[in-house]
N, C-alpha and C. Protein backbone atom coordinates (compact mmCIF):
# COMPACT_ATOMS: atom_id res chain seq x y z
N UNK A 1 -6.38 154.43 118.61
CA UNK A 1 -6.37 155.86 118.38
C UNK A 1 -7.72 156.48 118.69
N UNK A 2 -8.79 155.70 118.18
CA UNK A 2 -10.39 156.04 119.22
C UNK A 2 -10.25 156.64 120.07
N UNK A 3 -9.87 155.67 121.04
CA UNK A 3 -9.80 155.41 122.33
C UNK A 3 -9.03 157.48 123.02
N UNK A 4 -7.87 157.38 122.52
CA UNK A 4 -7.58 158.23 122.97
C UNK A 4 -8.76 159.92 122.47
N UNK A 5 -9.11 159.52 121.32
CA UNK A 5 -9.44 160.79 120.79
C UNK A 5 -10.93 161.03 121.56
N UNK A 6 -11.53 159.84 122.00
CA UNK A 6 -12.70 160.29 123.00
C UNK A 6 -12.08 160.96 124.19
N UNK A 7 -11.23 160.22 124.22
CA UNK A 7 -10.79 160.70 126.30
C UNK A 7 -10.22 162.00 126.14
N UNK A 8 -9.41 162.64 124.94
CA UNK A 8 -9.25 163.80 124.85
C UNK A 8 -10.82 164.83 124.65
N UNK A 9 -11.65 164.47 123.73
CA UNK A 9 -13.05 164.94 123.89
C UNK A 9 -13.60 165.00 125.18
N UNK A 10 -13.79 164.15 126.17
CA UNK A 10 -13.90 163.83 127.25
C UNK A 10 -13.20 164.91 128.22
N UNK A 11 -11.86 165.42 127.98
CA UNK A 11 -11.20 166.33 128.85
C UNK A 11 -11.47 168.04 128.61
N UNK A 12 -12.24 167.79 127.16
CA UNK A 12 -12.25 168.99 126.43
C UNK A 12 -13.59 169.41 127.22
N UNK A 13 -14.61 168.37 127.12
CA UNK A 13 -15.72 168.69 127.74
C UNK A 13 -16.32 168.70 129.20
N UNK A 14 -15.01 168.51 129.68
CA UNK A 14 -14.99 168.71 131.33
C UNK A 14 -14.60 170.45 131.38
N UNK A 15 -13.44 171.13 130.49
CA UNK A 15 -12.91 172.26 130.71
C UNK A 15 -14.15 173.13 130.56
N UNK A 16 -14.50 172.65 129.53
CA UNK A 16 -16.19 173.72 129.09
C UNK A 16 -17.08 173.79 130.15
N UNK A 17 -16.99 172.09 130.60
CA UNK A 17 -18.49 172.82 132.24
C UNK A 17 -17.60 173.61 133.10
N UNK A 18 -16.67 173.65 133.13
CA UNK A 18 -15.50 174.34 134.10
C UNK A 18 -16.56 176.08 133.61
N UNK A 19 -16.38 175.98 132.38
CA UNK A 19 -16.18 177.65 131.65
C UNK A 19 -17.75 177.71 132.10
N UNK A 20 -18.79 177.31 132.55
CA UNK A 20 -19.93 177.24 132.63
C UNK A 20 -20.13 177.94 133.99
N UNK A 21 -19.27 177.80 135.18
CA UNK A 21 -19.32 178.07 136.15
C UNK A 21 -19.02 179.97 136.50
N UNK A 22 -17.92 180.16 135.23
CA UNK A 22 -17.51 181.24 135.18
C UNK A 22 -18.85 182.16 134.13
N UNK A 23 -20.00 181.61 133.25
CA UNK A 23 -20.94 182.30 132.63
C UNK A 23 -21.67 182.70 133.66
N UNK A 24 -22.31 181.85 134.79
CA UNK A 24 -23.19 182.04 135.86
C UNK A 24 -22.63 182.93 137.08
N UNK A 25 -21.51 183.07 137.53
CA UNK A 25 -20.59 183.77 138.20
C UNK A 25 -19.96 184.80 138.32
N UNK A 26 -20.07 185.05 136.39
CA UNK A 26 -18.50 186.28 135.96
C UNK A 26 -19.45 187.62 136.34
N UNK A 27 -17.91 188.30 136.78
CA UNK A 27 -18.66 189.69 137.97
C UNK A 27 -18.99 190.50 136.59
N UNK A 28 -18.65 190.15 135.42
CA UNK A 28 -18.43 191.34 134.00
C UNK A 28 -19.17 190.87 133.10
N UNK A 29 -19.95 191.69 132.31
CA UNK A 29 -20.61 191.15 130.74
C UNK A 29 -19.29 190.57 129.92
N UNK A 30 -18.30 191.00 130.31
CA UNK A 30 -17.65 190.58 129.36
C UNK A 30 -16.59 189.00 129.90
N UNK A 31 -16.24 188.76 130.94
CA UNK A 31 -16.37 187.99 131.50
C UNK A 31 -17.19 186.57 131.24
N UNK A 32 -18.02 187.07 130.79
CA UNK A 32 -19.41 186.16 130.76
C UNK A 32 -19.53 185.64 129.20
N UNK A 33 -19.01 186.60 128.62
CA UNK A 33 -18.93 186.51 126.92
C UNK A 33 -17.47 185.99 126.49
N UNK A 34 -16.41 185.77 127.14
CA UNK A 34 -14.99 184.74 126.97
C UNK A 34 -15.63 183.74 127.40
N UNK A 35 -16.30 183.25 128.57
CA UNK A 35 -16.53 182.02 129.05
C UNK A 35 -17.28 181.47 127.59
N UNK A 36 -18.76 182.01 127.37
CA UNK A 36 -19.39 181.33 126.26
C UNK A 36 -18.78 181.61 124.59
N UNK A 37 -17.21 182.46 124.44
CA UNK A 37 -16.80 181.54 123.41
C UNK A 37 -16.01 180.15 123.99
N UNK A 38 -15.39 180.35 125.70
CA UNK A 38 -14.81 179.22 125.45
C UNK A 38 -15.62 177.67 124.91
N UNK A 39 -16.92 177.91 125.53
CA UNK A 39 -18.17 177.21 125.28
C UNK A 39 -18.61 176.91 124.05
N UNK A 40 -18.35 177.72 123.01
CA UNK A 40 -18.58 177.44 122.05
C UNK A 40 -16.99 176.68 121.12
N UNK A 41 -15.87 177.50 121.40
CA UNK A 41 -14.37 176.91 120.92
C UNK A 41 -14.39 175.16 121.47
N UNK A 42 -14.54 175.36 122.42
CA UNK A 42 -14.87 173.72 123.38
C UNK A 42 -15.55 172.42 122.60
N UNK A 43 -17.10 173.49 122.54
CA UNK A 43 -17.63 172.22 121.83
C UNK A 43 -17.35 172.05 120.54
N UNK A 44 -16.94 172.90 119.79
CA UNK A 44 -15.94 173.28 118.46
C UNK A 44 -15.46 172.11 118.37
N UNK A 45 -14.29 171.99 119.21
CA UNK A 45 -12.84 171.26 119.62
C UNK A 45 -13.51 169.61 119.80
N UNK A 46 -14.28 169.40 120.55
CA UNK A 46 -14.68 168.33 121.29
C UNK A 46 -15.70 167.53 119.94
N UNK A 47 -16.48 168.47 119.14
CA UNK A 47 -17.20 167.67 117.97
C UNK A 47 -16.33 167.24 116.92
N UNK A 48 -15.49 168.19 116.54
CA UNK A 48 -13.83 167.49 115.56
C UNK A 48 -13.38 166.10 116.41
N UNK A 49 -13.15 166.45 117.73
CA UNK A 49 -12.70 165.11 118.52
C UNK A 49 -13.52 164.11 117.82
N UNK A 50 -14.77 163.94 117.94
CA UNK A 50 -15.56 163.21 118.23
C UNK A 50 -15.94 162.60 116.35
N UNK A 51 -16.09 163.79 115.46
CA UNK A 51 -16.21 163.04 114.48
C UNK A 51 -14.91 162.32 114.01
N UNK A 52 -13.28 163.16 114.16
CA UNK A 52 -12.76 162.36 113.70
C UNK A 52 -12.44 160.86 114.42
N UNK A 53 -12.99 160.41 115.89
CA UNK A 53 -12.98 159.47 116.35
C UNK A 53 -13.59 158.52 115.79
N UNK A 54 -15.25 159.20 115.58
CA UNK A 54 -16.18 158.07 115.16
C UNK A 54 -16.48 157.67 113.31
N UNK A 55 -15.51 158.83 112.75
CA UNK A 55 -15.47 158.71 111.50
C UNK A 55 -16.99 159.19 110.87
N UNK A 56 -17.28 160.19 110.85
CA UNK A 56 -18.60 160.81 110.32
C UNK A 56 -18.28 162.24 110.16
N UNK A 57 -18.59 162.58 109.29
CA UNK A 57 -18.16 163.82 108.25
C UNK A 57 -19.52 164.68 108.28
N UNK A 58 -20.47 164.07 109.08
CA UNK A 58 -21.48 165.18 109.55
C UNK A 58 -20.72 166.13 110.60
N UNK A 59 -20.55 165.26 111.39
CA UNK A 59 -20.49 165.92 112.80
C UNK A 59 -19.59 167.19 112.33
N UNK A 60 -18.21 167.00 111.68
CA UNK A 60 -17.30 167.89 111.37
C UNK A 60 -18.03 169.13 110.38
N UNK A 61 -18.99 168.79 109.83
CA UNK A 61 -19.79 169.67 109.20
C UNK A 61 -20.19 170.56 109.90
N UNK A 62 -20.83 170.13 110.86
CA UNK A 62 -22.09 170.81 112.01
C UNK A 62 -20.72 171.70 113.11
N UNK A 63 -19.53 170.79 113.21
CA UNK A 63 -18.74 172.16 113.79
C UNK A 63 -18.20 173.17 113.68
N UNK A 64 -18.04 172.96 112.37
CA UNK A 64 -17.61 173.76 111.25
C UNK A 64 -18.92 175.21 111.42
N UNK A 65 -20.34 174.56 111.03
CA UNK A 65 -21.22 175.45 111.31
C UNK A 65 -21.49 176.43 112.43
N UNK A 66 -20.87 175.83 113.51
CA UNK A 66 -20.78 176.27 115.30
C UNK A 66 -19.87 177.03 115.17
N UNK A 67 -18.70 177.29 114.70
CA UNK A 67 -17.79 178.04 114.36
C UNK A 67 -18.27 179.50 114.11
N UNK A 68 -19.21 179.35 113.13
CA UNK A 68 -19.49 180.45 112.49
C UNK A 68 -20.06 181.13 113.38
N UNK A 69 -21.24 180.67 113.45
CA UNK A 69 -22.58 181.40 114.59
C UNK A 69 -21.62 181.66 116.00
N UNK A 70 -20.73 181.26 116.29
CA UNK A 70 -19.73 181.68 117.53
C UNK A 70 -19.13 183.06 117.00
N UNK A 71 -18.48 183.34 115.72
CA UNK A 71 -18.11 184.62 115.12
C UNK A 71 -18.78 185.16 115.44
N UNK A 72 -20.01 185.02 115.04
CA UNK A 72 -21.52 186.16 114.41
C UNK A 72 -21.91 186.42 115.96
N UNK A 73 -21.57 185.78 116.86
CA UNK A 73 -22.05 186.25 118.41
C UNK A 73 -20.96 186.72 119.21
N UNK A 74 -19.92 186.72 118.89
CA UNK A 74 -18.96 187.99 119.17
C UNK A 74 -19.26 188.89 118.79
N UNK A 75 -18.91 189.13 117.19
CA UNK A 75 -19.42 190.58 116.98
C UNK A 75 -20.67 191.04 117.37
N UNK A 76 -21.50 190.30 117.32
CA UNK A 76 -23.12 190.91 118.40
C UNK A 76 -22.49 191.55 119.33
N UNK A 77 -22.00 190.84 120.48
CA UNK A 77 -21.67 190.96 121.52
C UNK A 77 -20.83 192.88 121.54
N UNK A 78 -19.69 192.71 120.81
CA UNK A 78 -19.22 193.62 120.67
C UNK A 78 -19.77 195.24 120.18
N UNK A 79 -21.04 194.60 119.03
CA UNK A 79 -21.63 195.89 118.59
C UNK A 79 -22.69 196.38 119.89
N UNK A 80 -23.02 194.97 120.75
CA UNK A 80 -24.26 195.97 122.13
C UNK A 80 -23.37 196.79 123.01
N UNK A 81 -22.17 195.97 123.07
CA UNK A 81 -21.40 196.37 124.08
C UNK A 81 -20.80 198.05 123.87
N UNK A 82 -20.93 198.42 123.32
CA UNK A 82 -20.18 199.13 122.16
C UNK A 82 -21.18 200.80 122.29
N UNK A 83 -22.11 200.17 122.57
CA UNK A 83 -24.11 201.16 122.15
C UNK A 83 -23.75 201.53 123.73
N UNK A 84 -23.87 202.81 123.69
CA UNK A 84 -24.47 203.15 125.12
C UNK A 84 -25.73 202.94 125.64
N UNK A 85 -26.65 203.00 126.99
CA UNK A 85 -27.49 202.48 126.78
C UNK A 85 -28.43 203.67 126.77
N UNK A 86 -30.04 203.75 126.57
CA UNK A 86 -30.78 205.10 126.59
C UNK A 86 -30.57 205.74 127.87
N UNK A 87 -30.39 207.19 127.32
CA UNK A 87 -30.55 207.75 128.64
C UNK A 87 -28.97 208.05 129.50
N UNK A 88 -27.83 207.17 129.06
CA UNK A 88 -26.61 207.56 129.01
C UNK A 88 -26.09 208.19 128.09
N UNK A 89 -25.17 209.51 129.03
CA UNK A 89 -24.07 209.90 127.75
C UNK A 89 -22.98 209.08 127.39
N UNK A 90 -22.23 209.44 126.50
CA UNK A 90 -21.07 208.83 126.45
C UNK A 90 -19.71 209.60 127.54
N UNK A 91 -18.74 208.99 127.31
CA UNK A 91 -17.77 209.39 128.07
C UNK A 91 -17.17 210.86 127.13
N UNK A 92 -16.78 210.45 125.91
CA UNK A 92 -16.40 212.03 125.48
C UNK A 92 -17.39 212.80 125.09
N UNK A 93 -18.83 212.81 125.44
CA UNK A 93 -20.04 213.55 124.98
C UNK A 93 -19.53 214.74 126.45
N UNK A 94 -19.22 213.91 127.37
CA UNK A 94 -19.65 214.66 128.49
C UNK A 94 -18.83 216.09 128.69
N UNK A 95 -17.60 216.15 127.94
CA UNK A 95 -16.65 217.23 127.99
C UNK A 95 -17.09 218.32 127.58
């Protein structure tokens, strides 16, 4: 059962450098901000793999923790995105 639960970790962490290609690439801020939650859901996914493979109740700790700080950088994301920037109006200011 190891065995398989690395090689699934293993597939998880191939999809993520996949999503890596699309952070350096994506034509959109936002684009760029799905890729690095997939990046963060990934390694999420892939450290559960990995502790429940190797049997250590850290690791599942510490993803647990990655979880969070992945929340807390969406909503970042969302509150800059959100801010016009100086020196722009907004779209219904302009009417």
């Amino acid at each position: 059962m190891a065995e398989f639960l690395f090689a699934t970790s293993g597939f998880v962490l191939l999809t993520v450098a996949l999503g890596l290609v699309r952070i350096l690439r994506g034509p959109a801020d936002a684009d760029r901000m799905m890729a690095a939650q997939l990046l963060g859901s990934g390694g999420i996914a892939a450290l559960l793999l990995l502790g429940a493979a190797a049997g250590v109740d850290a690791v599942i700790d510490l993803s647990l923790t990655l979880a969070l700080l992945a929340a807390f950088a969406t909503v970042a994301f969302v509150k800059f995105a959100a801010t016009p920037a100086r020196g722009e109006a907004r779209a219904d200011d302009a009417a």
